[in-house]
PDB file of N, CA and C in Angstrom:
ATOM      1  N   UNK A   1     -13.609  16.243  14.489  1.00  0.00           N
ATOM      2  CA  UNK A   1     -12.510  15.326  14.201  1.00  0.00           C
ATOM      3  C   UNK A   1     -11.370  16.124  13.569  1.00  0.00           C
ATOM      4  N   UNK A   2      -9.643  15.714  13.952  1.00  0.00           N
ATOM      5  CA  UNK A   2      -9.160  16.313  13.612  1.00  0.00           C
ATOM      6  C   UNK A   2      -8.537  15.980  12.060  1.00  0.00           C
ATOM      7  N   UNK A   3      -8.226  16.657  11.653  1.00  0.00           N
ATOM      8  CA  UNK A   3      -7.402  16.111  10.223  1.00  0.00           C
ATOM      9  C   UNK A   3      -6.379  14.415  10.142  1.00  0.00           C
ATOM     10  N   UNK A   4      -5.653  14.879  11.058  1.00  0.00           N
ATOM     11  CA  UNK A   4      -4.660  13.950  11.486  1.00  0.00           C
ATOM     12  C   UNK A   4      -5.657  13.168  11.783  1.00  0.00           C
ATOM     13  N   UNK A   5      -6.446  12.792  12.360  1.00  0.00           N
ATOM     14  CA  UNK A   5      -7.739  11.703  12.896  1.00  0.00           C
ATOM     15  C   UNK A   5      -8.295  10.699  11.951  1.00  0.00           C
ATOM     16  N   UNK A   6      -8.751  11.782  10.612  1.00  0.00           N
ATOM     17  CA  UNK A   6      -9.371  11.746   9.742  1.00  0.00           C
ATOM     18  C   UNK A   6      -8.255  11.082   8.839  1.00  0.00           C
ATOM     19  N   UNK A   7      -7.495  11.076   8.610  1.00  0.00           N
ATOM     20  CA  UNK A   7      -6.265  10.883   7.358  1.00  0.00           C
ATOM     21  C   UNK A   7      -5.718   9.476   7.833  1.00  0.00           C
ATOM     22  N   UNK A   8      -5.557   8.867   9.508  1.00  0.00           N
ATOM     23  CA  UNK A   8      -5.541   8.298  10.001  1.00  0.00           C
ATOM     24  C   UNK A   8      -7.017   7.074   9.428  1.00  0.00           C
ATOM     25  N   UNK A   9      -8.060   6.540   9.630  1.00  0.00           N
ATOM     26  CA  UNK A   9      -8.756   6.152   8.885  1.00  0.00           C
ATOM     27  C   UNK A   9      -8.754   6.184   7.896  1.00  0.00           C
ATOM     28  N   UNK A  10      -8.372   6.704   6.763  1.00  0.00           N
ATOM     29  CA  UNK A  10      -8.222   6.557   5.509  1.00  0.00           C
ATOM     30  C   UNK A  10      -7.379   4.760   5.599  1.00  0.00           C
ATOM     31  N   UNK A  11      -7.798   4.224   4.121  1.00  0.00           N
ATOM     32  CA  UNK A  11      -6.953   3.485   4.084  1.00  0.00           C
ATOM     33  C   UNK A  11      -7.148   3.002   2.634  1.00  0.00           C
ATOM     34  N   UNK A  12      -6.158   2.797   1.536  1.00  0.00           N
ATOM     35  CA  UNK A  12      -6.438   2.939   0.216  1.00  0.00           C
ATOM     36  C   UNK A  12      -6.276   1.029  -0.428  1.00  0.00           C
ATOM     37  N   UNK A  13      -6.954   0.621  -0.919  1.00  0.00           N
ATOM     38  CA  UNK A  13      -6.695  -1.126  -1.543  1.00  0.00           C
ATOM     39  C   UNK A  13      -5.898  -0.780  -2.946  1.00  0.00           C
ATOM     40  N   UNK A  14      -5.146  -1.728  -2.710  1.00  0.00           N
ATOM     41  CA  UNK A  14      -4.138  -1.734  -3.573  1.00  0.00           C
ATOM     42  C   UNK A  14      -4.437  -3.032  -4.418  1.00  0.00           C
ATOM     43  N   UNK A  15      -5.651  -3.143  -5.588  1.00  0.00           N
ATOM     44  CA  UNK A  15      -6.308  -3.792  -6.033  1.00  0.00           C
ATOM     45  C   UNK A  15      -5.711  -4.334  -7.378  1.00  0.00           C
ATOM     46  N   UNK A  16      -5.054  -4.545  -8.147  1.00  0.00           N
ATOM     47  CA  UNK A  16      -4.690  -4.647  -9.106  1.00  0.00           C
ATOM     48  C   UNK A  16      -3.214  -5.624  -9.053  1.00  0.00           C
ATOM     49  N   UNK A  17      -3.295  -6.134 -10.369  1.00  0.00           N
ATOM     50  CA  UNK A  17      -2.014  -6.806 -10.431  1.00  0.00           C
ATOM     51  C   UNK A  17      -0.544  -6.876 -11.110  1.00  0.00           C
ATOM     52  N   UNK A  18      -0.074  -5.165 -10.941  1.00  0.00           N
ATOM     53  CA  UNK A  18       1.153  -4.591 -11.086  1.00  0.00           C
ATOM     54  C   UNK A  18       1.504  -3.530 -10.078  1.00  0.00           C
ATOM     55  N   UNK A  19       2.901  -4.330 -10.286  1.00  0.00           N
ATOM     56  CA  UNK A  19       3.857  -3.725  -9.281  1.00  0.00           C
ATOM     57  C   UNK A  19       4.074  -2.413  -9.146  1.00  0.00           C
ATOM     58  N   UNK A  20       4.395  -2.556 -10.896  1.00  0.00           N
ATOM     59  CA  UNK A  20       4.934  -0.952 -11.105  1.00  0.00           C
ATOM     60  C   UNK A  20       4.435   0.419 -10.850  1.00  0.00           C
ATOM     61  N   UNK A  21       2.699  -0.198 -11.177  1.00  0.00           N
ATOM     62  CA  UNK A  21       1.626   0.828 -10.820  1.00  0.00           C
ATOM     63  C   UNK A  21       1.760   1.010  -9.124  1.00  0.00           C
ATOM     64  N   UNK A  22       1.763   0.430  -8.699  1.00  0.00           N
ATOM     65  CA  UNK A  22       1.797  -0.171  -6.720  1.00  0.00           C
ATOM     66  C   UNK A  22       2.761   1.159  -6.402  1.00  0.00           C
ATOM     67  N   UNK A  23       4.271   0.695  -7.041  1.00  0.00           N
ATOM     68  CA  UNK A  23       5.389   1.614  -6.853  1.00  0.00           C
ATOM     69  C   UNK A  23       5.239   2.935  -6.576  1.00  0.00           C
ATOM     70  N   UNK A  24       5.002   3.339  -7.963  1.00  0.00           N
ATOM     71  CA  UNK A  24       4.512   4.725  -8.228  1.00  0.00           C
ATOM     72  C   UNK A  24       3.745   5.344  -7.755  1.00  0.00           C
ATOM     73  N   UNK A  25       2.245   4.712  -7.268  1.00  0.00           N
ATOM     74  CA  UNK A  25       1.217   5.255  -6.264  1.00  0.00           C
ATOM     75  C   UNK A  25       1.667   5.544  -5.027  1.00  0.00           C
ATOM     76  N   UNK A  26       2.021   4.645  -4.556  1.00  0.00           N
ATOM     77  CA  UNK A  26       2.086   4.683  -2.896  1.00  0.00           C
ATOM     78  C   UNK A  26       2.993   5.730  -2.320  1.00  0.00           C
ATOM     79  N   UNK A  27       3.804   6.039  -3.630  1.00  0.00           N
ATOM     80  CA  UNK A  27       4.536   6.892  -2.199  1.00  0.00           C
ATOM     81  C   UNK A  27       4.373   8.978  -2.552  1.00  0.00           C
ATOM     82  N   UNK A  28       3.168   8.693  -3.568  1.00  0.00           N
ATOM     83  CA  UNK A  28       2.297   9.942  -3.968  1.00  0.00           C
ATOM     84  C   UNK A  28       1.590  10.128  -2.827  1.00  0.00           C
ATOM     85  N   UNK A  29       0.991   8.685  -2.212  1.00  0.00           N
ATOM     86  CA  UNK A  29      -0.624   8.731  -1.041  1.00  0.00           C
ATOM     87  C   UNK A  29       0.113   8.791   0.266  1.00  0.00           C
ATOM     88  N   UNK A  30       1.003   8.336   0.238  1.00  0.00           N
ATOM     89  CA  UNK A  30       1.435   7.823   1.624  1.00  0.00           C
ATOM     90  C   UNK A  30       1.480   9.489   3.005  1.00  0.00           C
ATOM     91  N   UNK A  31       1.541  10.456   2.567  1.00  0.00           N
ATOM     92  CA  UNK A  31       1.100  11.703   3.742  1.00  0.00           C
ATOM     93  C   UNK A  31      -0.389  12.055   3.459  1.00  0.00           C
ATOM     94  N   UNK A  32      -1.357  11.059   2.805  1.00  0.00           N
ATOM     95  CA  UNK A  32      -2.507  11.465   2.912  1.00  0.00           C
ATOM     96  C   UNK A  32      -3.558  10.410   3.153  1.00  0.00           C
ATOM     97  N   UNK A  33      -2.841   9.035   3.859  1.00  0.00           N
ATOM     98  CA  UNK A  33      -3.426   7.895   3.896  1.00  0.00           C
ATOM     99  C   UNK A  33      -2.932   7.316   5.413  1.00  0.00           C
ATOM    100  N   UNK A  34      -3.892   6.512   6.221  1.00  0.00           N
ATOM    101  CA  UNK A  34      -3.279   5.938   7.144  1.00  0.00           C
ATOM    102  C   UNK A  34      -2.875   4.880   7.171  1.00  0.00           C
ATOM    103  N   UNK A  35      -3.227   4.193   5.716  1.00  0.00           N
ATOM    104  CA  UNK A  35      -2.282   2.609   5.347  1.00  0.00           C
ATOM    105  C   UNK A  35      -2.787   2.297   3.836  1.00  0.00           C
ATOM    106  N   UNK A  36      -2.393   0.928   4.222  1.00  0.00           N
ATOM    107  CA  UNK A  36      -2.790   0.170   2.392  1.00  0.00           C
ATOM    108  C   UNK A  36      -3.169  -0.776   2.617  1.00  0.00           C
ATOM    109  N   UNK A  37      -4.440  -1.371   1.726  1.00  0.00           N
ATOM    110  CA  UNK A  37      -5.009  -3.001   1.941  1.00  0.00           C
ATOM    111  C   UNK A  37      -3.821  -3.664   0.528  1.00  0.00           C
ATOM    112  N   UNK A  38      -3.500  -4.431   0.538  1.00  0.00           N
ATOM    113  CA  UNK A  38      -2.670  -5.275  -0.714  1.00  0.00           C
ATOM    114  C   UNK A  38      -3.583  -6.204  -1.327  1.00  0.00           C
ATOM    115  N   UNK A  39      -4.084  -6.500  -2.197  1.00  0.00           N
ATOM    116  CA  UNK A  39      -4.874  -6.830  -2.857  1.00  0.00           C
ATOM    117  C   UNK A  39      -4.321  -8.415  -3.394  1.00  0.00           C
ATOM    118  N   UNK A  40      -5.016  -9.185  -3.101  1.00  0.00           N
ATOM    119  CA  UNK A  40      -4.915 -10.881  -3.538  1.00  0.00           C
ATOM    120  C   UNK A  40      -4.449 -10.152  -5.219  1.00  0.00           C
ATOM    121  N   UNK A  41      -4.367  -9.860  -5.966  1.00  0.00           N
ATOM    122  CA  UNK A  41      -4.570 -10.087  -7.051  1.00  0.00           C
ATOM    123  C   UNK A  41      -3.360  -9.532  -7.363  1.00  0.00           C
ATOM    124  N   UNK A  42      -2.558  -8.830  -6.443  1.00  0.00           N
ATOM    125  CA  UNK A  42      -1.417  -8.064  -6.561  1.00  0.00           C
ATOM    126  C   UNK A  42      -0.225  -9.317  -6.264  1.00  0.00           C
ATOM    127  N   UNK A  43      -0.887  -9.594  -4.691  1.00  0.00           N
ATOM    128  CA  UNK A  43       0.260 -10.905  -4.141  1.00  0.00           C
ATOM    129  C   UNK A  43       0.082 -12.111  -5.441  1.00  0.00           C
ATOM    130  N   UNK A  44      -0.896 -12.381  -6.023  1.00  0.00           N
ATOM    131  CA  UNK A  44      -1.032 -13.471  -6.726  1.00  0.00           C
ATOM    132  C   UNK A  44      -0.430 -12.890  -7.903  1.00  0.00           C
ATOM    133  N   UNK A  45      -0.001 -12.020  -8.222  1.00  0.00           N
ATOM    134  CA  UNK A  45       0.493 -11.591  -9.578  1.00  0.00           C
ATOM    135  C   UNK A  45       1.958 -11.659  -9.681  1.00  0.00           C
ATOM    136  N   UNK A  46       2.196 -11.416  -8.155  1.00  0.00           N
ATOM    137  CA  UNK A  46       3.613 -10.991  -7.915  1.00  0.00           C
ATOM    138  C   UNK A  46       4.655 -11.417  -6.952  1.00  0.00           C
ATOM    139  N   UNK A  47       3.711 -12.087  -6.299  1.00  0.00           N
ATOM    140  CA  UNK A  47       4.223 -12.560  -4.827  1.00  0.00           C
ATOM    141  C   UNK A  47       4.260 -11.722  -3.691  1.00  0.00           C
ATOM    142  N   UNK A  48       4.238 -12.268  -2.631  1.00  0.00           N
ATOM    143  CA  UNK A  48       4.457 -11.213  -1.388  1.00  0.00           C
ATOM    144  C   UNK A  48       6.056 -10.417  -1.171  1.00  0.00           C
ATOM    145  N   UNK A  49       7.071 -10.836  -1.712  1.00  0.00           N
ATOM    146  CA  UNK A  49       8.254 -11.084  -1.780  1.00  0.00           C
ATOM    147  C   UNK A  49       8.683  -9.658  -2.764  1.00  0.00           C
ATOM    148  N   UNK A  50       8.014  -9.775  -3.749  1.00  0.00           N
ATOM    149  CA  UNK A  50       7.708  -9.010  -5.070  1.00  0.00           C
ATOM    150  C   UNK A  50       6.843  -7.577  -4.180  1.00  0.00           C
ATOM    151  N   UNK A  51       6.162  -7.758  -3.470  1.00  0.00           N
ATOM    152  CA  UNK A  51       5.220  -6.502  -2.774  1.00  0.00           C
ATOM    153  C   UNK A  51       6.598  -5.648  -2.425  1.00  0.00           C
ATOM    154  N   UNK A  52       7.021  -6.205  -1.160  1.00  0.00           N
ATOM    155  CA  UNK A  52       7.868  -5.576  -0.457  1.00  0.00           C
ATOM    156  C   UNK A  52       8.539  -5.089  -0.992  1.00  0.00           C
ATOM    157  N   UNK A  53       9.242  -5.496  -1.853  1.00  0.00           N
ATOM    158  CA  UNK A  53      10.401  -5.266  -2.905  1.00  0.00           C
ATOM    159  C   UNK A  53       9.975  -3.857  -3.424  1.00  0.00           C
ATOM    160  N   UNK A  54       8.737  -3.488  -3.999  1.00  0.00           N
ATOM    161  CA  UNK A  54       8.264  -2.464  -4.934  1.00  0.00           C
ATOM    162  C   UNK A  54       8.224  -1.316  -3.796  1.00  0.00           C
ATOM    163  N   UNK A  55       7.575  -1.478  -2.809  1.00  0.00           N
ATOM    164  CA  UNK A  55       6.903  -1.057  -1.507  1.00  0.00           C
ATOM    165  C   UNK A  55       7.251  -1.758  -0.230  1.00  0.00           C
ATOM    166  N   UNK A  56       8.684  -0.919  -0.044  1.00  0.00           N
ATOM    167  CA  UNK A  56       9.002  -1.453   1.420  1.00  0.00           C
ATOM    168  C   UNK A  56       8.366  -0.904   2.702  1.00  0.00           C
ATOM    169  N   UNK A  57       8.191  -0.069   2.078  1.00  0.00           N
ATOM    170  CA  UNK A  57       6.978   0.659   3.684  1.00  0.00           C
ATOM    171  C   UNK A  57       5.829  -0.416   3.490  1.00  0.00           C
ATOM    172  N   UNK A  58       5.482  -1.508   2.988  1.00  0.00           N
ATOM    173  CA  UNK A  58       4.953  -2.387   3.502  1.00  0.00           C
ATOM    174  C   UNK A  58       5.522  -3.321   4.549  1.00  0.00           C
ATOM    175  N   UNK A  59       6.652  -3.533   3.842  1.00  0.00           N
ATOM    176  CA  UNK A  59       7.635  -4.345   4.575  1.00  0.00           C
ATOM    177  C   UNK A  59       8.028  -3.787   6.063  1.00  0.00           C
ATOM    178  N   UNK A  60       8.492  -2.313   6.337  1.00  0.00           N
ATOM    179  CA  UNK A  60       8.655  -1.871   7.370  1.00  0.00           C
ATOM    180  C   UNK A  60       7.194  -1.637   8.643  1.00  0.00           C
ATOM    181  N   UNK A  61       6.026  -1.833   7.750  1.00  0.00           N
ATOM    182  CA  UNK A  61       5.020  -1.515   8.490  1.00  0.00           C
ATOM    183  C   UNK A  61       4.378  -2.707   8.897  1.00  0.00           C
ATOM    184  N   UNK A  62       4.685  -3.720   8.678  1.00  0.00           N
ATOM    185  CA  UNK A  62       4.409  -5.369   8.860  1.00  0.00           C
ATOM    186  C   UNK A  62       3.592  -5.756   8.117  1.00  0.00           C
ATOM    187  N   UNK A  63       2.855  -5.088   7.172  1.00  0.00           N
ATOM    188  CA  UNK A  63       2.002  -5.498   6.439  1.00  0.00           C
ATOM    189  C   UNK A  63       2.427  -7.147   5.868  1.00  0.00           C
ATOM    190  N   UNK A  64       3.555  -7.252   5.425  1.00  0.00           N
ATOM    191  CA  UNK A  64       4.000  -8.584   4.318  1.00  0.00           C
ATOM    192  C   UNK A  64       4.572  -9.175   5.618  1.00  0.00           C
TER     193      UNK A  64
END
């Protein structure tokens, strides 16, 4: 399997219910991950509205 293959399957949950933390992570992982799960506890903290906002590469990736 190739790297790119492998990094591709990756996929990291975004479990928690701050934004700010969300912010700051994602765009550390984002060349070593092939996506993000968003975590009920995040949307319920913050809204879906509030996701995008922090993390628009959700927004651009259709996730929200």
């Amino acid at each position: 399997m190739k790297i790119q293959e492998a990094r591709d399957r990756i996929f990291v949950a975004l479990d928690f219910g701050n934004s700010d933390k969300v912010a700051s992570l994602v765009p550390d992982l984002v060349p070593y991950v092939g996506g993000f799960k968003i975590g009920l506890e995040l949307i319920s903290a913050v809204g879906g509205a509030a996701c995008s906002e922090a993390c628009p590469i959700f927004a651009r990736a259709g996730f929200l």
